[in-house]
PDB file of N, CA and C in Angstrom:
ATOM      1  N   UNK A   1       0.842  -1.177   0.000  1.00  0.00           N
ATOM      2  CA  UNK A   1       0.000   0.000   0.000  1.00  0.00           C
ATOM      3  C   UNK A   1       0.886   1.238   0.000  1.00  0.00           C
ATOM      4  N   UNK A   2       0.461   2.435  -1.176  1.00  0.00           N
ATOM      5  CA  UNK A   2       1.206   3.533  -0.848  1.00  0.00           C
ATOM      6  C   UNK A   2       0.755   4.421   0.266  1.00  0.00           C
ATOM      7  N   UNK A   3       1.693   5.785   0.588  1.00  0.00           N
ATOM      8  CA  UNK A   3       1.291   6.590   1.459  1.00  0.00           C
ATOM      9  C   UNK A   3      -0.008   7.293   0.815  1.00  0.00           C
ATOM     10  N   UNK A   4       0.116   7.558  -0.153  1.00  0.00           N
ATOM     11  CA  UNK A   4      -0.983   8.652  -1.029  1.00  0.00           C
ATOM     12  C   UNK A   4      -2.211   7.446  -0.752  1.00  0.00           C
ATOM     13  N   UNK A   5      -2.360   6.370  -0.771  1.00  0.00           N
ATOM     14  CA  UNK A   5      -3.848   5.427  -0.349  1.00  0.00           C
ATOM     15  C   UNK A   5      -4.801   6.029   0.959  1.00  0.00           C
ATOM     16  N   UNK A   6      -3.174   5.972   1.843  1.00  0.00           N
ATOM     17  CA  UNK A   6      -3.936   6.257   3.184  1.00  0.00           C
ATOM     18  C   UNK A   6      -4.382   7.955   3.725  1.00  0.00           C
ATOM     19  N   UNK A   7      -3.398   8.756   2.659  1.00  0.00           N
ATOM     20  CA  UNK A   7      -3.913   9.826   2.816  1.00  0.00           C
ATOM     21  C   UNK A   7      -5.546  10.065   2.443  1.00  0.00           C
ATOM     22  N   UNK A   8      -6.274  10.659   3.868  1.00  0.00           N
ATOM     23  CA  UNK A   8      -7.825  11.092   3.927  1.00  0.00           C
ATOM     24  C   UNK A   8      -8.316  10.262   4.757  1.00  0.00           C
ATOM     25  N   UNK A   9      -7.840   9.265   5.054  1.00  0.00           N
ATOM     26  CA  UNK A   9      -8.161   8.309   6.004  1.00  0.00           C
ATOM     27  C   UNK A   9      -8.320   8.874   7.400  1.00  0.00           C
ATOM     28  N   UNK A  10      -9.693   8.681   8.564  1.00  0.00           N
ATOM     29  CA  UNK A  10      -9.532   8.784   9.736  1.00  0.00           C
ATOM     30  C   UNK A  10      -9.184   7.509  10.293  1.00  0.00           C
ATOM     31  N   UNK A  11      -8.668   8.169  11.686  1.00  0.00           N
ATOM     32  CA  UNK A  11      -8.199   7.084  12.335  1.00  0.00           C
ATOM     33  C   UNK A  11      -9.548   6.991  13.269  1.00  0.00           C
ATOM     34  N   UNK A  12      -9.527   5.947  13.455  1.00  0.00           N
ATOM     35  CA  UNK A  12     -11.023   5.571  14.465  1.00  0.00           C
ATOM     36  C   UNK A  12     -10.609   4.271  15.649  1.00  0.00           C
ATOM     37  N   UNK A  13     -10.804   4.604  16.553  1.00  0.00           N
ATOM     38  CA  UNK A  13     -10.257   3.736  17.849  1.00  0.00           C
ATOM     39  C   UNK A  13     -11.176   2.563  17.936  1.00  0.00           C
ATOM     40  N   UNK A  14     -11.457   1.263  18.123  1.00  0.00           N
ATOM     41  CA  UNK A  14     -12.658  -0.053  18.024  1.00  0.00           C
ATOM     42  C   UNK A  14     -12.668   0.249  19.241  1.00  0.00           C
ATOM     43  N   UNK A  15     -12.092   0.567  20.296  1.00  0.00           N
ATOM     44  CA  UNK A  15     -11.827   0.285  21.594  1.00  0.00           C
ATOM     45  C   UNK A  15     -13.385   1.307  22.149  1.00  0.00           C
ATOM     46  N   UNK A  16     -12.910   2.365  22.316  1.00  0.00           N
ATOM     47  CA  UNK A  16     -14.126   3.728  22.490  1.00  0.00           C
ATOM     48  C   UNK A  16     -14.776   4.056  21.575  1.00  0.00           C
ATOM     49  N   UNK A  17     -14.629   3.997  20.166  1.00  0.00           N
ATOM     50  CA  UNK A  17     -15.327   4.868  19.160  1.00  0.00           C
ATOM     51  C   UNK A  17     -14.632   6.015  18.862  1.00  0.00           C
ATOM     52  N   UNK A  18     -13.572   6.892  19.715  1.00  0.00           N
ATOM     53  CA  UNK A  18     -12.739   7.784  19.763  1.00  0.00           C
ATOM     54  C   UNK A  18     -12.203   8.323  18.030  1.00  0.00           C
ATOM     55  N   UNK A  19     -12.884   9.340  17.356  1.00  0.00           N
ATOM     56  CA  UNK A  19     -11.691   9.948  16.188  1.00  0.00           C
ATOM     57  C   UNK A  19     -10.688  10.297  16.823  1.00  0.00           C
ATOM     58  N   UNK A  20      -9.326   9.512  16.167  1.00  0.00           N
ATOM     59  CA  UNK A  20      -8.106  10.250  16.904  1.00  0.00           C
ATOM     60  C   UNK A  20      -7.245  10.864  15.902  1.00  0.00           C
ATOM     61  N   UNK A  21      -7.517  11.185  14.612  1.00  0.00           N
ATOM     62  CA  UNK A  21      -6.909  12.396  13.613  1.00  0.00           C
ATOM     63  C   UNK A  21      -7.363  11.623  12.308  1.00  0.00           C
ATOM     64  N   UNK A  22      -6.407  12.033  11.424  1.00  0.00           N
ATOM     65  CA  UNK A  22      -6.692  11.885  10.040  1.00  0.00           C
ATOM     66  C   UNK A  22      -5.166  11.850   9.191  1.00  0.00           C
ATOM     67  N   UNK A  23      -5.446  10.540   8.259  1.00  0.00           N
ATOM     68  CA  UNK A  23      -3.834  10.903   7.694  1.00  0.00           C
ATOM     69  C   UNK A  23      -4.068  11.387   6.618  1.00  0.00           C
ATOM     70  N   UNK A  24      -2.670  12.434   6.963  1.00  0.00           N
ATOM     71  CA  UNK A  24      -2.159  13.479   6.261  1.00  0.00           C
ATOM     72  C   UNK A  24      -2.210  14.903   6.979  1.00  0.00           C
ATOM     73  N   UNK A  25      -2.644  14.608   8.130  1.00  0.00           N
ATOM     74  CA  UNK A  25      -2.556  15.855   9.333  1.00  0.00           C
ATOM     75  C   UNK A  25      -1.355  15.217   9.726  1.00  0.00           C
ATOM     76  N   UNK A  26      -1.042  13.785   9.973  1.00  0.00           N
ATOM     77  CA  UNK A  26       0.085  13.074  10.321  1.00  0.00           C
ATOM     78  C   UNK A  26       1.439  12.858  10.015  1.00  0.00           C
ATOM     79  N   UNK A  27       2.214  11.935  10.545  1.00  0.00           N
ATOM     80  CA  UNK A  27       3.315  11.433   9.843  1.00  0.00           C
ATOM     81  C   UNK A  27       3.425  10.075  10.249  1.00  0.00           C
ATOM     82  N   UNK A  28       4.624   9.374   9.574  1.00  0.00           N
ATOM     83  CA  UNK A  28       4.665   7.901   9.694  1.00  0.00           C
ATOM     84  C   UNK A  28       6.079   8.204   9.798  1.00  0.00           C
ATOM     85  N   UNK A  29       6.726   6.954  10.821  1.00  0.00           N
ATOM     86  CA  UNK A  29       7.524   6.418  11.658  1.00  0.00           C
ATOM     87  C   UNK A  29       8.180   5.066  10.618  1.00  0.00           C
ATOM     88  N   UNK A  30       9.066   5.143   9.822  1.00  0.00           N
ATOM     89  CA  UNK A  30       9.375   4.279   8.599  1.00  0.00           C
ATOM     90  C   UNK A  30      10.813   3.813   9.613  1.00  0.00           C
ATOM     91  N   UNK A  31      10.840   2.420   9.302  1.00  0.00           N
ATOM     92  CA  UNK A  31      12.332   2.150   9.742  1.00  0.00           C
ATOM     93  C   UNK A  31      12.842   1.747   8.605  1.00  0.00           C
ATOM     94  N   UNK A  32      14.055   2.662   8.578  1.00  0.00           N
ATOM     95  CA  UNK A  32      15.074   2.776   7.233  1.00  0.00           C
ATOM     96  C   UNK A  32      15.567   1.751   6.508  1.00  0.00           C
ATOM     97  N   UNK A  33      15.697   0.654   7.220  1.00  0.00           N
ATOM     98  CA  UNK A  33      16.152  -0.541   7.049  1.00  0.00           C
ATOM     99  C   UNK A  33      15.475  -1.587   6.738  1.00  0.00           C
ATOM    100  N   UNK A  34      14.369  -1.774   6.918  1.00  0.00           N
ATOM    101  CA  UNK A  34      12.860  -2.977   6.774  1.00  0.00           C
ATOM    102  C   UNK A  34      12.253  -1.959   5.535  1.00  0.00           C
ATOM    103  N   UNK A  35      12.167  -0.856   5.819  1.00  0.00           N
ATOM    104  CA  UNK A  35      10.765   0.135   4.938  1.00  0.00           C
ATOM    105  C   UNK A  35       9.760  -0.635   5.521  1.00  0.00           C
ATOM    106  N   UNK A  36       9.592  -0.920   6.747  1.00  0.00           N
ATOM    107  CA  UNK A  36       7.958  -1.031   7.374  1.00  0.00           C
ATOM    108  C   UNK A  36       7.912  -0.078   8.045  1.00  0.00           C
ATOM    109  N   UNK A  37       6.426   0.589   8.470  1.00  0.00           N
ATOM    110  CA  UNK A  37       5.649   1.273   8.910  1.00  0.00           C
ATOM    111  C   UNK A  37       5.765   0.897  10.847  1.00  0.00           C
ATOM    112  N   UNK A  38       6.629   1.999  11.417  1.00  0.00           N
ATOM    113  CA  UNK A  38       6.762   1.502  12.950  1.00  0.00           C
ATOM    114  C   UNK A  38       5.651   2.274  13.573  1.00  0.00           C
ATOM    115  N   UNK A  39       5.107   3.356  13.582  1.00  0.00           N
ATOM    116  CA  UNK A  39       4.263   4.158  14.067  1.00  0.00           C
ATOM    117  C   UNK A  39       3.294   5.210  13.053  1.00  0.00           C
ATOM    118  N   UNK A  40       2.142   5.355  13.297  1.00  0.00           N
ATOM    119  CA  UNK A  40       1.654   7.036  13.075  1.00  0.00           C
ATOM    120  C   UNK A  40       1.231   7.719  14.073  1.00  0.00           C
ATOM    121  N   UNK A  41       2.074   8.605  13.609  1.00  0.00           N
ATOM    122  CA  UNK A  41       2.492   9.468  14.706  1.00  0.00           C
ATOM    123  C   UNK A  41       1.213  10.702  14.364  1.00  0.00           C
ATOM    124  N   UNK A  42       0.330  11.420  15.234  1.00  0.00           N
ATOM    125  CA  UNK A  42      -0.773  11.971  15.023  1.00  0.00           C
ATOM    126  C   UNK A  42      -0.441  13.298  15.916  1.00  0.00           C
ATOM    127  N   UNK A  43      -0.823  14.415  15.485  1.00  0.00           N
ATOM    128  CA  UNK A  43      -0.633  15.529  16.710  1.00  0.00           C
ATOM    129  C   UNK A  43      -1.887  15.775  17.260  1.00  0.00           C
ATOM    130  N   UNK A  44      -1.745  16.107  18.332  1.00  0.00           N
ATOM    131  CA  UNK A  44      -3.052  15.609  19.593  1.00  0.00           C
ATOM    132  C   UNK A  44      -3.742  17.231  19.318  1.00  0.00           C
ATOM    133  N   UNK A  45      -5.143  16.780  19.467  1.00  0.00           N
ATOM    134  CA  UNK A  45      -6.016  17.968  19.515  1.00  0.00           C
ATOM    135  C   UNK A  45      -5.842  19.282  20.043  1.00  0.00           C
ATOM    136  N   UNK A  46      -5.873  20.189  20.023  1.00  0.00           N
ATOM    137  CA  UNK A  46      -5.502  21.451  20.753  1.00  0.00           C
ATOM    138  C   UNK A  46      -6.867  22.152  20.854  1.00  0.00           C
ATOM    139  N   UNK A  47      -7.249  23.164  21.874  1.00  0.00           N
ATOM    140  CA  UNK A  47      -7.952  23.932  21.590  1.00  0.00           C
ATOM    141  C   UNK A  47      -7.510  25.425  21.711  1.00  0.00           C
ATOM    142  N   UNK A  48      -8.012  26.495  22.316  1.00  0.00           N
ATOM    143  CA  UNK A  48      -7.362  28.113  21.931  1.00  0.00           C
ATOM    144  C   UNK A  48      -6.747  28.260  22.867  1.00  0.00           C
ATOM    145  N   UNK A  49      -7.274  27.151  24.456  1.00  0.00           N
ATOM    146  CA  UNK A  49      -6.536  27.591  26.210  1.00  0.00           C
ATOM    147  C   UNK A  49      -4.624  27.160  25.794  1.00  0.00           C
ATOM    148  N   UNK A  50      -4.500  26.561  24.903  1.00  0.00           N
ATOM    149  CA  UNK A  50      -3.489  25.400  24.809  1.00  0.00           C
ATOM    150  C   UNK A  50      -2.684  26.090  23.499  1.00  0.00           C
ATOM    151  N   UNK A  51      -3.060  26.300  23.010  1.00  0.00           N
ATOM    152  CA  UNK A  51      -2.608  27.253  21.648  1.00  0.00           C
ATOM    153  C   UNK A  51      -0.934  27.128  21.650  1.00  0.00           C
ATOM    154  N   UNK A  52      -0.770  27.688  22.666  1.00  0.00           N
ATOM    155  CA  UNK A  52       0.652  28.360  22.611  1.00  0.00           C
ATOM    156  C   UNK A  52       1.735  27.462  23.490  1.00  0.00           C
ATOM    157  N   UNK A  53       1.085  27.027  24.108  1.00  0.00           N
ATOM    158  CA  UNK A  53       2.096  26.031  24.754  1.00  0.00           C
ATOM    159  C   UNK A  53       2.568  24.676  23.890  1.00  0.00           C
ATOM    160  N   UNK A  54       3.755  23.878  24.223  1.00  0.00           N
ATOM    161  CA  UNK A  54       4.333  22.699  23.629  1.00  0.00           C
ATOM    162  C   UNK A  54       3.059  22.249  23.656  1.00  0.00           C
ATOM    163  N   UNK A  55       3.294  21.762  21.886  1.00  0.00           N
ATOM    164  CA  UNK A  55       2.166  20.608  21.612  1.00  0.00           C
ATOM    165  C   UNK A  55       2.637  18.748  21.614  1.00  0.00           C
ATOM    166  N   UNK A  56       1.465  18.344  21.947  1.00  0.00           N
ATOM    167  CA  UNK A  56       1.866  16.763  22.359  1.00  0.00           C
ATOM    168  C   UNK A  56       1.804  16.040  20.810  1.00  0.00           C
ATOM    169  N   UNK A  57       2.319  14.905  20.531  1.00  0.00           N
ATOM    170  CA  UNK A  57       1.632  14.247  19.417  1.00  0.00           C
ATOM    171  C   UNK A  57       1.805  13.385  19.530  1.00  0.00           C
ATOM    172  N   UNK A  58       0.817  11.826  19.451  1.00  0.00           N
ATOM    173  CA  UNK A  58       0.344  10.701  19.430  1.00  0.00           C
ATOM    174  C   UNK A  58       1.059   9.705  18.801  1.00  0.00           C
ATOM    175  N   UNK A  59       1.318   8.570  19.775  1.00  0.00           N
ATOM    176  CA  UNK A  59       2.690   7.652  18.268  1.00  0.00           C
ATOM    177  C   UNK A  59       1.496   6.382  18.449  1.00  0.00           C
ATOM    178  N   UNK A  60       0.820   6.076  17.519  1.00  0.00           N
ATOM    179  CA  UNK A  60       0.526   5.278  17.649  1.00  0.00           C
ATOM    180  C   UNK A  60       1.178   3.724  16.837  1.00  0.00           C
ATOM    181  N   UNK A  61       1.070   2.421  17.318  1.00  0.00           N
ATOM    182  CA  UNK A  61       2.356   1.438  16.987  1.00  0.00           C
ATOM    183  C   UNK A  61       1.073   0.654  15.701  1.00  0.00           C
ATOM    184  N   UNK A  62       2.116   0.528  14.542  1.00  0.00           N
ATOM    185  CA  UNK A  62       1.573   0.156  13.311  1.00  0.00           C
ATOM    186  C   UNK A  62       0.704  -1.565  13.377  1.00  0.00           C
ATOM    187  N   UNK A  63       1.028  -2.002  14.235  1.00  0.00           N
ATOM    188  CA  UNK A  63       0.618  -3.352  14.967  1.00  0.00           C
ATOM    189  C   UNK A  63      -0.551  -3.105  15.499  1.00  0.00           C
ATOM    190  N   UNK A  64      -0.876  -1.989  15.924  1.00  0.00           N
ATOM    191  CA  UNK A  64      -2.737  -1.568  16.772  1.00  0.00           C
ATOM    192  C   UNK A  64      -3.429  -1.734  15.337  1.00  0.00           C
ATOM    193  N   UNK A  65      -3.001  -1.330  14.077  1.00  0.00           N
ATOM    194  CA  UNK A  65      -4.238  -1.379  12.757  1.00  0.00           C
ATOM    195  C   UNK A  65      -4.840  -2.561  13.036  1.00  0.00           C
ATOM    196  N   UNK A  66      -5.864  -2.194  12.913  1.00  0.00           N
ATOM    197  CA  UNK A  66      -6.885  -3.744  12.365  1.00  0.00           C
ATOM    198  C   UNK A  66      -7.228  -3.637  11.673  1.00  0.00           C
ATOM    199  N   UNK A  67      -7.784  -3.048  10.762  1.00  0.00           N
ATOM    200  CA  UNK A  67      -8.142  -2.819   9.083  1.00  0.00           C
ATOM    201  C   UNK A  67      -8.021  -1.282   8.539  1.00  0.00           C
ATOM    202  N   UNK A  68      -7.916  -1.255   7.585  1.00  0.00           N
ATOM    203  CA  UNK A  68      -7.889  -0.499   6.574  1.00  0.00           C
ATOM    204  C   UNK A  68      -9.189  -0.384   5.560  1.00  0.00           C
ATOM    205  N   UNK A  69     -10.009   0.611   5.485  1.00  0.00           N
ATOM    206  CA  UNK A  69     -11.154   0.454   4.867  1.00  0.00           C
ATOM    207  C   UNK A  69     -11.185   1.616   3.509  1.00  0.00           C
ATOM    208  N   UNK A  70     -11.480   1.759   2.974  1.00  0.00           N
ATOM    209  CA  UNK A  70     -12.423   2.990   2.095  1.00  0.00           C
ATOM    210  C   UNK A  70     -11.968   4.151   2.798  1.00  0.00           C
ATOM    211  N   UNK A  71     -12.153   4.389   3.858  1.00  0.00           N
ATOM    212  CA  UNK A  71     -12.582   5.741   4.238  1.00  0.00           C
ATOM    213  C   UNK A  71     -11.916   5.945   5.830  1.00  0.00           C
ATOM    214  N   UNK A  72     -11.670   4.530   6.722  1.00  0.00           N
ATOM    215  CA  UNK A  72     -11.199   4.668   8.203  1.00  0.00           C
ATOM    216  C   UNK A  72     -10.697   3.580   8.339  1.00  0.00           C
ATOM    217  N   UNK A  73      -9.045   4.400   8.885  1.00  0.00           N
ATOM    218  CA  UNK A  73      -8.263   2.804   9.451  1.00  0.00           C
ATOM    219  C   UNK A  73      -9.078   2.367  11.102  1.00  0.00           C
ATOM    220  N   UNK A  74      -9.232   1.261  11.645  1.00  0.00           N
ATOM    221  CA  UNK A  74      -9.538   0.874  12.943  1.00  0.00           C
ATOM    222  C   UNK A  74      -7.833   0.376  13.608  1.00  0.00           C
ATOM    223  N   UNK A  75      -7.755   0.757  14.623  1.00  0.00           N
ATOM    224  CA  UNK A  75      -6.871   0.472  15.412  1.00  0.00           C
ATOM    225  C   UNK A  75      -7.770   0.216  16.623  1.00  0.00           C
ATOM    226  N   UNK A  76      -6.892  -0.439  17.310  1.00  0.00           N
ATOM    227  CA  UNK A  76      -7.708  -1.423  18.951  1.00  0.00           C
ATOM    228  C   UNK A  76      -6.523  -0.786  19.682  1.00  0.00           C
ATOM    229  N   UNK A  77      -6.867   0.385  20.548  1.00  0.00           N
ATOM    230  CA  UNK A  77      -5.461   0.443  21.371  1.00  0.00           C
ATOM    231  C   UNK A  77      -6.067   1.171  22.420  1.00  0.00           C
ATOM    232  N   UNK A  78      -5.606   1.039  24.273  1.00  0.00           N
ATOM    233  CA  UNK A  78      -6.217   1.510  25.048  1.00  0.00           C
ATOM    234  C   UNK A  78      -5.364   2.890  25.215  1.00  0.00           C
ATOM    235  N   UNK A  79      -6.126   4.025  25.249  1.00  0.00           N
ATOM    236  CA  UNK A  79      -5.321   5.295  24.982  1.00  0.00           C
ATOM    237  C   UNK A  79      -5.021   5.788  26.344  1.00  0.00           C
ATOM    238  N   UNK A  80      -5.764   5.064  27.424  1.00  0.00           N
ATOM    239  CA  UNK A  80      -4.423   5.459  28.655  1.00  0.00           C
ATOM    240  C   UNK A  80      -3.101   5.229  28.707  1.00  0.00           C
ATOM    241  N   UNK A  81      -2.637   3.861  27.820  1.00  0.00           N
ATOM    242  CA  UNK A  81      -1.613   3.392  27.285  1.00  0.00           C
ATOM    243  C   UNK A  81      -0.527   3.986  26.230  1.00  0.00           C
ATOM    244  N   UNK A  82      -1.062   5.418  25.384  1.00  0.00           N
ATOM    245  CA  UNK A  82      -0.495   5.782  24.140  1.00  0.00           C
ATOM    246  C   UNK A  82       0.838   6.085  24.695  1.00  0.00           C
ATOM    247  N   UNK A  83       1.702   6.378  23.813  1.00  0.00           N
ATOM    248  CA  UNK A  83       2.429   6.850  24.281  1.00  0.00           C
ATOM    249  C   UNK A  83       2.898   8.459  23.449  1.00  0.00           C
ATOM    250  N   UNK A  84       2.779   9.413  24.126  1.00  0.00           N
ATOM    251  CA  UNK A  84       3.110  10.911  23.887  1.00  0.00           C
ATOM    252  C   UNK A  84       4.417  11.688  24.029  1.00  0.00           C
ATOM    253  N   UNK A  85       4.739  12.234  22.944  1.00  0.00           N
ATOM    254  CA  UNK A  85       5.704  12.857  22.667  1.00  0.00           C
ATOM    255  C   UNK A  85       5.323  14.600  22.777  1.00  0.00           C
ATOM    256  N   UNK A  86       6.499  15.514  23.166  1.00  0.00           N
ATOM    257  CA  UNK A  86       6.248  16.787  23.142  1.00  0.00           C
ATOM    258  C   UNK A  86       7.027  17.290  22.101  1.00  0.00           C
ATOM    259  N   UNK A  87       6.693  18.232  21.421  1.00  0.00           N
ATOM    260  CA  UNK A  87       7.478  18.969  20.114  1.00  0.00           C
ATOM    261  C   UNK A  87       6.886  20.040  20.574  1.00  0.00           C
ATOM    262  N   UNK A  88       8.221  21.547  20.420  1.00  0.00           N
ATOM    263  CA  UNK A  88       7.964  22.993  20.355  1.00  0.00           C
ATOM    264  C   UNK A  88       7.367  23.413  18.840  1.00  0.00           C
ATOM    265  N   UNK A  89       6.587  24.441  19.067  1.00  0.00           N
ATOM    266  CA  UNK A  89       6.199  24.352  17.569  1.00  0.00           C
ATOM    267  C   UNK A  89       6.878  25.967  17.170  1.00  0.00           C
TER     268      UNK A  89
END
């Protein structure tokens, strides 16, 4: 599968029902050496209180997909579990 497939795709959690972004708001986590897919990495919602401060963004592990559809990947992953990264913007 190329990247341009999955671009437009939401991500949708099986676990909660949770939208947790959309690719091509994203990025992907490629290991240089395999060319498999280690993470998508998603930047976490913001609203206007949060604006300005370090933003968080979402790695989610390419192993949570459970399908790939038309229109929404499903991933199964418990998001107390994610694991979050901080980037200055």
């Amino acid at each position: 599968m190329r990247m341009s497939e999955l671009v437009g795709k939401e991500i949708i959690n099986i676990v909660d029902g949770a939208r947790l972004g959309v690719i091509g708001e994203s990025d992907l986590s490629v290991d240089i050496d395999t060319g498999q897919i280690m993470y998508v990495i998603l930047p976490r919602r913001t609203n206007i209180l949060n604006f300005w401060v370090d933003k968080q963004q979402m790695q989610i592990p390419w192993d949570m997909v459970r399908k790939i559809g038309n229109e929404v990947i499903i991933v199964e992953i418990d998001q107390g579990n994610l694991n979050f990264q901080r980037y200055s913007v």
